[in-house]
C-alpha atoms as a PDB file:
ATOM      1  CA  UNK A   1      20.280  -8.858   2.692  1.00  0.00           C
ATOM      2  CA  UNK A   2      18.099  -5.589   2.391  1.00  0.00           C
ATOM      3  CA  UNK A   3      18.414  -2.903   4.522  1.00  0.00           C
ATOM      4  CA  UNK A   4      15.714  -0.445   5.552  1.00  0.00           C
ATOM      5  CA  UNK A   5      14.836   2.606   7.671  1.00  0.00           C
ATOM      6  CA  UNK A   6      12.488   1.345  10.602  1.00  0.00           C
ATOM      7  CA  UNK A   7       8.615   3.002   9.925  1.00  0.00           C
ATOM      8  CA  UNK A   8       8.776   3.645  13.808  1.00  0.00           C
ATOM      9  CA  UNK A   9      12.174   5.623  14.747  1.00  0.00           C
ATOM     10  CA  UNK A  10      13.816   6.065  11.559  1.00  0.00           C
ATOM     11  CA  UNK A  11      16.792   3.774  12.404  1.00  0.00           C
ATOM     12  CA  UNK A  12      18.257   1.330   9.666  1.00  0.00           C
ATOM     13  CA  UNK A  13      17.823  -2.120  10.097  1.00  0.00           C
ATOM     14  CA  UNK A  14      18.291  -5.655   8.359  1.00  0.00           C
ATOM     15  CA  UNK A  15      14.813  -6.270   7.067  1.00  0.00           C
ATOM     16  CA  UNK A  16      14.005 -10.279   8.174  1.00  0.00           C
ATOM     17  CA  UNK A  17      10.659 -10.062   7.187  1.00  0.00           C
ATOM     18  CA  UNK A  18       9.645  -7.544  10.444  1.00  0.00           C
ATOM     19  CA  UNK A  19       8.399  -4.436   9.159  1.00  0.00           C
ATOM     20  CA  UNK A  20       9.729  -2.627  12.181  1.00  0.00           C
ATOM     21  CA  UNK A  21      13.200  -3.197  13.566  1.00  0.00           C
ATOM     22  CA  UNK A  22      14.196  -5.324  16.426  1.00  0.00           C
ATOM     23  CA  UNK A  23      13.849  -2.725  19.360  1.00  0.00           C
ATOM     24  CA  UNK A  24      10.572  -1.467  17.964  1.00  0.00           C
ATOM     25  CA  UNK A  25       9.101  -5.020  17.227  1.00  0.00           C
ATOM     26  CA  UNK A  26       9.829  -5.260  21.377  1.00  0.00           C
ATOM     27  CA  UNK A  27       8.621  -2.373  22.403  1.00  0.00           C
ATOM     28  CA  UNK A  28       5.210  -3.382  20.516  1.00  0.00           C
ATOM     29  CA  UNK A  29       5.482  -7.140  21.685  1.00  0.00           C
ATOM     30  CA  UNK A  30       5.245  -5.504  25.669  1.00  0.00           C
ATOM     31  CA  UNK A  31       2.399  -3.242  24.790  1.00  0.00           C
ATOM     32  CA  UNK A  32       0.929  -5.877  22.930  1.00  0.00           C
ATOM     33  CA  UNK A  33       1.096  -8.045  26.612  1.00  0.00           C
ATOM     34  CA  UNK A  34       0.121  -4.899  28.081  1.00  0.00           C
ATOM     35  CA  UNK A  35      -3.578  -4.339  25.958  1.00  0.00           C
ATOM     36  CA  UNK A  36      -3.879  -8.511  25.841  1.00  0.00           C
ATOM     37  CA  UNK A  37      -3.535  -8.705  30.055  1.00  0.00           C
ATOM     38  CA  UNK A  38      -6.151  -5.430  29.973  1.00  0.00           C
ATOM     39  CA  UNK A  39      -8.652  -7.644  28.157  1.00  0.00           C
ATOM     40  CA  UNK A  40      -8.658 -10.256  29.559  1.00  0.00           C
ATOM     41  CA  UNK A  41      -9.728  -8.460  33.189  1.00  0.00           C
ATOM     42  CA  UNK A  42     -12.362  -6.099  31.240  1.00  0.00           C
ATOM     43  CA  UNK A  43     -14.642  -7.191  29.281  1.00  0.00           C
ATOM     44  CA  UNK A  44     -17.431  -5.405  26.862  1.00  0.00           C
ATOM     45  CA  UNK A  45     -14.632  -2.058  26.303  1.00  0.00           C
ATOM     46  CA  UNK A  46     -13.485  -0.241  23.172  1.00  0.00           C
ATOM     47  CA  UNK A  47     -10.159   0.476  21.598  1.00  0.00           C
ATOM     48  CA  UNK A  48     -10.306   4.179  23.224  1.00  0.00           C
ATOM     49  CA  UNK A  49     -10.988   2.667  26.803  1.00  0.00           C
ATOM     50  CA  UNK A  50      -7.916   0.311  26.274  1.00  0.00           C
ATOM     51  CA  UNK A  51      -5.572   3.415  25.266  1.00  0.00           C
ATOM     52  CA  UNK A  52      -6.553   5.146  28.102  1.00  0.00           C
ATOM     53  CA  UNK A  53      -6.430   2.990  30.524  1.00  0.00           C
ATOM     54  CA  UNK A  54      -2.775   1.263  28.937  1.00  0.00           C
ATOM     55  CA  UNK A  55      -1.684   4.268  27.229  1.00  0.00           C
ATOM     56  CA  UNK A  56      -0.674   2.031  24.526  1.00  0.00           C
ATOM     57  CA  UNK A  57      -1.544   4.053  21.123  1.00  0.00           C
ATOM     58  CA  UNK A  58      -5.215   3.765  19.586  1.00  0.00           C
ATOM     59  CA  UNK A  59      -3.086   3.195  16.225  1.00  0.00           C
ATOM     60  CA  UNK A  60      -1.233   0.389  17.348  1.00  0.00           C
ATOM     61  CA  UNK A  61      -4.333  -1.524  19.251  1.00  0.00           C
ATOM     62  CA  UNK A  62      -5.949  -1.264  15.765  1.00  0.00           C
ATOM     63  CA  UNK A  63      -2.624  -2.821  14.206  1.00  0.00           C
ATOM     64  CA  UNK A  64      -3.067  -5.280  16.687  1.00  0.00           C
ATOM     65  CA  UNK A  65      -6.592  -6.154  15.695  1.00  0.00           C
ATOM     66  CA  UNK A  66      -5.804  -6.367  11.764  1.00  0.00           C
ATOM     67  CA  UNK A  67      -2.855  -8.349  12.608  1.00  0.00           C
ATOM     68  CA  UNK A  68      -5.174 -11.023  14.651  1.00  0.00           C
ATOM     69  CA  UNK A  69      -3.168 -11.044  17.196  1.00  0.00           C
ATOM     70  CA  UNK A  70      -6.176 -10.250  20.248  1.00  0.00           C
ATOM     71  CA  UNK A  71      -8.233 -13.277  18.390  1.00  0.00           C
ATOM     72  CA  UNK A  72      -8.203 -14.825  21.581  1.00  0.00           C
ATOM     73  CA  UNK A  73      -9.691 -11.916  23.495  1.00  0.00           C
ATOM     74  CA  UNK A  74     -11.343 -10.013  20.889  1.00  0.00           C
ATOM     75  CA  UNK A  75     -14.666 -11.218  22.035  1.00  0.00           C
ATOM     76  CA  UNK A  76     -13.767  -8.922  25.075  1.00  0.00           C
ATOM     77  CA  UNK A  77     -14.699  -6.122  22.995  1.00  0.00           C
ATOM     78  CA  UNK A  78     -17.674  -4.017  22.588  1.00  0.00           C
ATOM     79  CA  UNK A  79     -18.689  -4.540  19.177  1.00  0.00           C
ATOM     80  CA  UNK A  80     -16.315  -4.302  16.357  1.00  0.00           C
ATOM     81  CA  UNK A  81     -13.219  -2.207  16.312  1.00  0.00           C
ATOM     82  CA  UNK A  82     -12.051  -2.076  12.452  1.00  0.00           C
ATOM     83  CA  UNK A  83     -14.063  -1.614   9.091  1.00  0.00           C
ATOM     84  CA  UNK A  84     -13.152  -4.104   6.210  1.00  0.00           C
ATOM     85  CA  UNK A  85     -10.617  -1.916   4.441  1.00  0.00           C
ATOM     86  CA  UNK A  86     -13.036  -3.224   1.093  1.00  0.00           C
ATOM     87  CA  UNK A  87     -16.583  -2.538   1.999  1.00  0.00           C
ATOM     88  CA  UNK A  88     -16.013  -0.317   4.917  1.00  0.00           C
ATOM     89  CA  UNK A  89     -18.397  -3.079   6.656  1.00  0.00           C
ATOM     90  CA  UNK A  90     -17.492  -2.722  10.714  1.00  0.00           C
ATOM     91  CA  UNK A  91     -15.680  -6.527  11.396  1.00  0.00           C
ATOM     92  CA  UNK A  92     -14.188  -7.887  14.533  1.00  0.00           C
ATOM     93  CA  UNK A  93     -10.962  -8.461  13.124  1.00  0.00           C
ATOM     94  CA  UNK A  94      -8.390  -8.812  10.051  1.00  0.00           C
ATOM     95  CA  UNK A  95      -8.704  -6.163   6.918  1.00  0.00           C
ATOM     96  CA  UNK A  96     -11.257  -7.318   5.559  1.00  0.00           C
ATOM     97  CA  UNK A  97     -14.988  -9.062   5.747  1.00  0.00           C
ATOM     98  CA  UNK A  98     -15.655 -12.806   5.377  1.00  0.00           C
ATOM     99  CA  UNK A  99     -18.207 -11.626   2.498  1.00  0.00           C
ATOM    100  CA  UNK A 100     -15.254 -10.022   0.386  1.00  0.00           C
ATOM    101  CA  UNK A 101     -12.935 -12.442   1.163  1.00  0.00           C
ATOM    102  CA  UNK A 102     -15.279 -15.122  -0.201  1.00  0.00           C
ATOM    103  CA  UNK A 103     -15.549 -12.545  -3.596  1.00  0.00           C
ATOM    104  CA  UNK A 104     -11.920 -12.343  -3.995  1.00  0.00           C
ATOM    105  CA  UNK A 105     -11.191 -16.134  -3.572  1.00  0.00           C
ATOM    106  CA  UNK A 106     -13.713 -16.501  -6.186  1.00  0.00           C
ATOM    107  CA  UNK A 107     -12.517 -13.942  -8.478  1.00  0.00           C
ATOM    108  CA  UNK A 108      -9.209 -15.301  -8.324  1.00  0.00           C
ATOM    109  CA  UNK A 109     -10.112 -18.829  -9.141  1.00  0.00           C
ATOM    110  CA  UNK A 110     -12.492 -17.964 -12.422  1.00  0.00           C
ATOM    111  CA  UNK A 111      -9.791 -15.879 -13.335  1.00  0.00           C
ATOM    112  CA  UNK A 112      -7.315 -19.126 -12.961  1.00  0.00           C
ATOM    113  CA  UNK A 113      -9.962 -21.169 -14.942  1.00  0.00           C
ATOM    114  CA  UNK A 114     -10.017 -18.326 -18.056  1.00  0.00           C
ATOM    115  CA  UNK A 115      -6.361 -18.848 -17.700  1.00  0.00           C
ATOM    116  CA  UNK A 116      -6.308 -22.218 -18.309  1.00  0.00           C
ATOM    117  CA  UNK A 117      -9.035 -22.084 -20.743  1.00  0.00           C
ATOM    118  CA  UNK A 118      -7.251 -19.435 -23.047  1.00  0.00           C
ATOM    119  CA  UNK A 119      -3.713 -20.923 -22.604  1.00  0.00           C
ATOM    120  CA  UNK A 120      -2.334 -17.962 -21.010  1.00  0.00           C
ATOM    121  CA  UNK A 121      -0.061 -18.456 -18.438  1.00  0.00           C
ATOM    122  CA  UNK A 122      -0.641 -17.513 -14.960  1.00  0.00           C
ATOM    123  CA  UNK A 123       2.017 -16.727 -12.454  1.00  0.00           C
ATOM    124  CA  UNK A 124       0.376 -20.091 -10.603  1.00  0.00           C
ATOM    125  CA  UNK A 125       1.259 -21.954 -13.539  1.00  0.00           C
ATOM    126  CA  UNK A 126       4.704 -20.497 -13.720  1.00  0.00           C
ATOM    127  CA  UNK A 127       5.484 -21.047  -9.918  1.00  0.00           C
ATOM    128  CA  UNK A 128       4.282 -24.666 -10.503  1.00  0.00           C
ATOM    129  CA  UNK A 129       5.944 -25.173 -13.413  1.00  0.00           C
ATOM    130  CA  UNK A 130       9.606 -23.660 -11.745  1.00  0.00           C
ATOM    131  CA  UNK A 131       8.989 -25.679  -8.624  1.00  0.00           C
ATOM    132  CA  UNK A 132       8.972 -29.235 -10.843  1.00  0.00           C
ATOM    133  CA  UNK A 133      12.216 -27.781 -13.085  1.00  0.00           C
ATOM    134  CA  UNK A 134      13.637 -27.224  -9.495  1.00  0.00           C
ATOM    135  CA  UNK A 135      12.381 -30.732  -8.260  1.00  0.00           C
ATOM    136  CA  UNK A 136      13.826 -32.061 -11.623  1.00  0.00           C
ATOM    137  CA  UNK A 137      17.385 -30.108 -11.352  1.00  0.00           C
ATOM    138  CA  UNK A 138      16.827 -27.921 -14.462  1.00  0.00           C
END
């Protein structure tokens, strides 16, 4: 069990894979509701119209966007919100752009086949090779 101080208010908390703790992860699930029920009777606004209008925090509409949790009504929006975090390209949601995403999947696979090519193992290999000692009750 690991225990850690709550980004939000400080308080300690059992972490259980929320990165804020229970009352905080609430308090953002109802102004999540909040900025989700705003969209979906305005269309064509921006992330500053939504705070003031819902008070809810420009910072945590922007987590909300990253997160993908407005996929549904992020169409509502005018234009895009975020910049990929690798580019700086504007996007509609997520951290980063299809384009990098696409680079990085790449990346990581040639650098999977050189790993394979020069016998050096990868930490795929060695999950895949733990997994069948597991599966074989080494």
């Amino acid at each position: 069990m690991k225990v850690k101080n709550c980004p939000q208010c400080g308080s300690l908390f059992i972490d259980v894979g929320f990165r804020v703790c229970e009352r905080c992860l609430k308090y953002e699930n109802e102004q999540f509701e909040i900025v989700k029920e705003y969209l979906q009777k305005n269309a064509g606004v921006t992330v500053e119209q939504i705070s003031e209008a819902t008070g809810v925090s420009r910072q945590l509409i922007l987590q909300f966007i990253k997160a993908g949790r407005l996929s549904g009504s992020i169409t509502k929006l005018a234009g895009p919100q975020v910049r990929c975090e690798r580019c700086d390209k504007p996007i509609l949601e997520g951290r980063i752009c299809a384009q990098c995403q696409s680079e990085l999947t790449e990346k990581l696979r040639t650098s999977s086949k050189k790993d394979d090519n020069d016998k050096i193992p990868s930490k795929v290999r060695f999950l895949k090779r733990r997994k069948e000692e597991h599966e074989r009750g080494i």
